[in-house]
C-alpha atoms as a PDB file:
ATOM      1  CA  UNK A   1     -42.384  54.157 -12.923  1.00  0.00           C
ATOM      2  CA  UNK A   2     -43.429  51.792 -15.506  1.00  0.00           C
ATOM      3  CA  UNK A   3     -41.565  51.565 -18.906  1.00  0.00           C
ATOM      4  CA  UNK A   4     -42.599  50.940 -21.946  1.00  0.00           C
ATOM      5  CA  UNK A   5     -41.897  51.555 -26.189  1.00  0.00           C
ATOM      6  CA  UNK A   6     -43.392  53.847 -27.681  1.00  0.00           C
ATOM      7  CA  UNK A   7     -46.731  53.283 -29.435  1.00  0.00           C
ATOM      8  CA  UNK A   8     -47.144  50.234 -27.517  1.00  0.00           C
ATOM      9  CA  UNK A   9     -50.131  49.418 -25.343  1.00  0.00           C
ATOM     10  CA  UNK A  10     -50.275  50.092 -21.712  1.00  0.00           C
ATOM     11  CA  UNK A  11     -52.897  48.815 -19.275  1.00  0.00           C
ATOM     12  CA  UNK A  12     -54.214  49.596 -16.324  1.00  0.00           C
ATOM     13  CA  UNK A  13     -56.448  48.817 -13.470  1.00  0.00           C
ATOM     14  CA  UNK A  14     -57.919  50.412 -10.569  1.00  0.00           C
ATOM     15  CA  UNK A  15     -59.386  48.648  -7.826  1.00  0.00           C
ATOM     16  CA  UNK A  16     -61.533  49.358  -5.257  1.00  0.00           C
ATOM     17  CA  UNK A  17     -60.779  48.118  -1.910  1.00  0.00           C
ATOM     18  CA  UNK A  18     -64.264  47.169  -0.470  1.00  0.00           C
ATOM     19  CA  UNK A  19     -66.195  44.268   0.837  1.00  0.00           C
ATOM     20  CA  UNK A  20     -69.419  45.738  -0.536  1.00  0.00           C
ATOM     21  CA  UNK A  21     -70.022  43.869  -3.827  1.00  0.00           C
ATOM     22  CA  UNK A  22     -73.070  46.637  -4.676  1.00  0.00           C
ATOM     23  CA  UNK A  23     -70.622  49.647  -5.652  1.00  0.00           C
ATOM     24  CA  UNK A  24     -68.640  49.987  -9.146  1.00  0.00           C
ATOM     25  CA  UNK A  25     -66.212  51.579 -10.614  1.00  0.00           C
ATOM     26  CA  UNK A  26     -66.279  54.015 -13.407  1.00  0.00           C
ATOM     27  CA  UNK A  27     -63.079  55.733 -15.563  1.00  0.00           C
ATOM     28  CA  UNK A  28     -64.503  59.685 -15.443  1.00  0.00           C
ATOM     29  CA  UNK A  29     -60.857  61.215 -16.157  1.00  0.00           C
ATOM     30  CA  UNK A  30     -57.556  60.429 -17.367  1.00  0.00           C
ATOM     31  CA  UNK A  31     -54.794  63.046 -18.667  1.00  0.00           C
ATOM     32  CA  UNK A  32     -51.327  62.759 -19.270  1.00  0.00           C
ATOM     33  CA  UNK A  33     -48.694  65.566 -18.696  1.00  0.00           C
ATOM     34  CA  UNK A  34     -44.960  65.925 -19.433  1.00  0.00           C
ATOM     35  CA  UNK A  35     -45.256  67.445 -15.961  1.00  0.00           C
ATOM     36  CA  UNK A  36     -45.890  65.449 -12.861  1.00  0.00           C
ATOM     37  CA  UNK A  37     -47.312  69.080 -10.943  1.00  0.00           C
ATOM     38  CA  UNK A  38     -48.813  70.256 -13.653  1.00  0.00           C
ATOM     39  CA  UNK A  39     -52.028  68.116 -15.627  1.00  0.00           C
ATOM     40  CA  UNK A  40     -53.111  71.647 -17.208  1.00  0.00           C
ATOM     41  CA  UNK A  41     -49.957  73.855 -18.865  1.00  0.00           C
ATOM     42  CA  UNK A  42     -49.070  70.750 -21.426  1.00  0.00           C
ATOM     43  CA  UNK A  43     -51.846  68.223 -20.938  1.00  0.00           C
ATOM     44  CA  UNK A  44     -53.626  65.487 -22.869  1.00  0.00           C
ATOM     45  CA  UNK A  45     -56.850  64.443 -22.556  1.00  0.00           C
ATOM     46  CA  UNK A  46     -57.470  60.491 -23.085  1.00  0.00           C
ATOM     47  CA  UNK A  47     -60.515  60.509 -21.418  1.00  0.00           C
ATOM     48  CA  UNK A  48     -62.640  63.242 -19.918  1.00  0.00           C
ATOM     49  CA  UNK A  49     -66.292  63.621 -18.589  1.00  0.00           C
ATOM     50  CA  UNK A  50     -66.377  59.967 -19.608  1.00  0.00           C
ATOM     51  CA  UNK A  51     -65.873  60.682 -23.360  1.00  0.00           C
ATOM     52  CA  UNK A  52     -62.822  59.577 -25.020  1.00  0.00           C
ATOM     53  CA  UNK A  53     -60.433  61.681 -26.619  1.00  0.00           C
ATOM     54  CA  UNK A  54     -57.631  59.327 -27.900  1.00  0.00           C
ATOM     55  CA  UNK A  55     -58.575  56.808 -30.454  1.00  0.00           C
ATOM     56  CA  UNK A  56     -56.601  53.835 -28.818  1.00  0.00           C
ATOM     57  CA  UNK A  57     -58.776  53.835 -25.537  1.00  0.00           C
ATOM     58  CA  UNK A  58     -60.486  50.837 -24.614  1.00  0.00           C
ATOM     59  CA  UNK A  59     -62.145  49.501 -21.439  1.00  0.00           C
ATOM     60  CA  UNK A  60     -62.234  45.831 -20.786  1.00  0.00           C
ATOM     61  CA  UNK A  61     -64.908  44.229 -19.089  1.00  0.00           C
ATOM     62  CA  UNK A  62     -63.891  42.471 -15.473  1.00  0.00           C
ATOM     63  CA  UNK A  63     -65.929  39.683 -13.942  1.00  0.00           C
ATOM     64  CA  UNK A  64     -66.211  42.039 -10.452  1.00  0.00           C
ATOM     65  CA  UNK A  65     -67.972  45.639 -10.432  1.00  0.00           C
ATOM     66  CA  UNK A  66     -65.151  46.763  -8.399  1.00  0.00           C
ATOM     67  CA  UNK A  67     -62.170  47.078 -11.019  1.00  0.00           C
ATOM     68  CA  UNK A  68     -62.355  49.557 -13.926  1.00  0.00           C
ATOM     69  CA  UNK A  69     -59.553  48.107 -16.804  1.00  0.00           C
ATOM     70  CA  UNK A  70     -58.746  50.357 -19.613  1.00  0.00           C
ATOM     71  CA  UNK A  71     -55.829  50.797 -22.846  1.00  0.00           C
ATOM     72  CA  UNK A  72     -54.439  53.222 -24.100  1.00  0.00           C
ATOM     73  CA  UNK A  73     -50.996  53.695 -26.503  1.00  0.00           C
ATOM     74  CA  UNK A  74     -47.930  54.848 -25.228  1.00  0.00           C
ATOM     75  CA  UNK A  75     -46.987  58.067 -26.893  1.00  0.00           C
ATOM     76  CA  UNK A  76     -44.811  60.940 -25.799  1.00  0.00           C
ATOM     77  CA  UNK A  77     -45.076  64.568 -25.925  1.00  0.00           C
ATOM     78  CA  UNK A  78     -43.986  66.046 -28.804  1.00  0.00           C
ATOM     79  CA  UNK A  79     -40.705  64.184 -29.244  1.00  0.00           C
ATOM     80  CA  UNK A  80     -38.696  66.191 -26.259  1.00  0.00           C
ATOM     81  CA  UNK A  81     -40.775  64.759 -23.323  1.00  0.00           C
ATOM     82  CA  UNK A  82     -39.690  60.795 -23.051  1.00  0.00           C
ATOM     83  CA  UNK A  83     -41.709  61.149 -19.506  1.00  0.00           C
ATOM     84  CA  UNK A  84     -45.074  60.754 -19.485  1.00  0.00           C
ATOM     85  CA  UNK A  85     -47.520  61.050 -16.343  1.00  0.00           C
ATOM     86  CA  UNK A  86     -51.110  60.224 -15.783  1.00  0.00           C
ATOM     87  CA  UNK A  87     -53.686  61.524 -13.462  1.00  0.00           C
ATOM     88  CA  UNK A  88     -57.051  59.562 -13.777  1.00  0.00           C
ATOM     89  CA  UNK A  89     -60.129  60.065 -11.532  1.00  0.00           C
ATOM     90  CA  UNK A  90     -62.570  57.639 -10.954  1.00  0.00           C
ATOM     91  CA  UNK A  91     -66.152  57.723  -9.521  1.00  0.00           C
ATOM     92  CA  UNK A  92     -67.956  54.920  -7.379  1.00  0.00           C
ATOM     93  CA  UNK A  93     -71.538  54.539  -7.567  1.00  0.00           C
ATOM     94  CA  UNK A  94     -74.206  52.227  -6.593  1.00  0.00           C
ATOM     95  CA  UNK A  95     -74.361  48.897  -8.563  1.00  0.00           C
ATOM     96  CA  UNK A  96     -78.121  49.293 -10.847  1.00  0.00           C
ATOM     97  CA  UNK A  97     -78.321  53.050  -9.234  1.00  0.00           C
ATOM     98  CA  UNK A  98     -78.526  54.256 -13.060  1.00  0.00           C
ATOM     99  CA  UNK A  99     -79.172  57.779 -12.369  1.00  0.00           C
ATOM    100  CA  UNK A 100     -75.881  57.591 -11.322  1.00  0.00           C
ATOM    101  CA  UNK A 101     -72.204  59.420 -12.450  1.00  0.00           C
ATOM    102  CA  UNK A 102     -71.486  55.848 -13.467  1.00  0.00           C
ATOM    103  CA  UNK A 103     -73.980  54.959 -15.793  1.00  0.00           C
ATOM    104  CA  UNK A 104     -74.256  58.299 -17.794  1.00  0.00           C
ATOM    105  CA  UNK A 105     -71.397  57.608 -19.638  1.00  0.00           C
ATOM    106  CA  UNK A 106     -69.810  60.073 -21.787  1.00  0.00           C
ATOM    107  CA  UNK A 107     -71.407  63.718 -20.568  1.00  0.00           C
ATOM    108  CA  UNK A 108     -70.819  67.166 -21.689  1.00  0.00           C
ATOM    109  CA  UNK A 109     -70.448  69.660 -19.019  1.00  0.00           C
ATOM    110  CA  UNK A 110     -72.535  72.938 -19.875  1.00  0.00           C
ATOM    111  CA  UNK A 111     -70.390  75.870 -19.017  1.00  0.00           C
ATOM    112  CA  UNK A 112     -71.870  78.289 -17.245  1.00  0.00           C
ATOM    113  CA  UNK A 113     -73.040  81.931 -18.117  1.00  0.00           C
ATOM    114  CA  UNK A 114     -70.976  84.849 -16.459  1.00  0.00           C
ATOM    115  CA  UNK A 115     -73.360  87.689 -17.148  1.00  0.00           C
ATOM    116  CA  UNK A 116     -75.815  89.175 -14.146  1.00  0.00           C
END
């Protein structure tokens, strides 16, 4: 666990774990939940698909392709939950590959049509 005041910022880095300078990492996904089993019931998005849902998100820029670094304000869910868990999912691509995941950025998922 990692405390910290409310409304205060909290940041975070993933790293990849690779010798191959040529891949990056990019922040797709990142919700927090009350719930540690459970990222869907009470769940808020900070960033999904790429696109950023809370206002106090910010990436930071990192001399090596291989860390993603990103804020966001400490909050908690609505004042009964002083827990607060994240699930984040991250996508690796080819460095310059810019048809990739990474390089698309924020992307709206089409749903899909039911009917026959």
């Amino acid at each position: 666990p990692y405390y910290i005041d409310l409304n205060q910022n909290l940041y975070l880095q993933a790293y990849l774990h690779s010798s191959d300078p040529n891949l990056i990492v990019f922040v797709d996904t990142c919700v927090a939940s009350p719930d540690p089993h459970d990222f869907n019931t009470l769940a808020y998005d900070i960033i999904k698909n790429g696109c950023v849902r809370d206002s106090s998100y910010a990436t930071y820029s990192s001399p090596y392709n291989h860390f993603a670094r990103f804020k966001f304000n400490a909050f908690e869910f609505i004042s009964r939950h002083t827990l607060v868990y994240l699930q984040c999912e991250l996508v690796v691509c080819r460095l310059g590959d810019y048809s990739s995941r990474c390089y698309r950025g924020c992307t709206s998922r089409s749903k899909r049509d039911t009917s026959s």
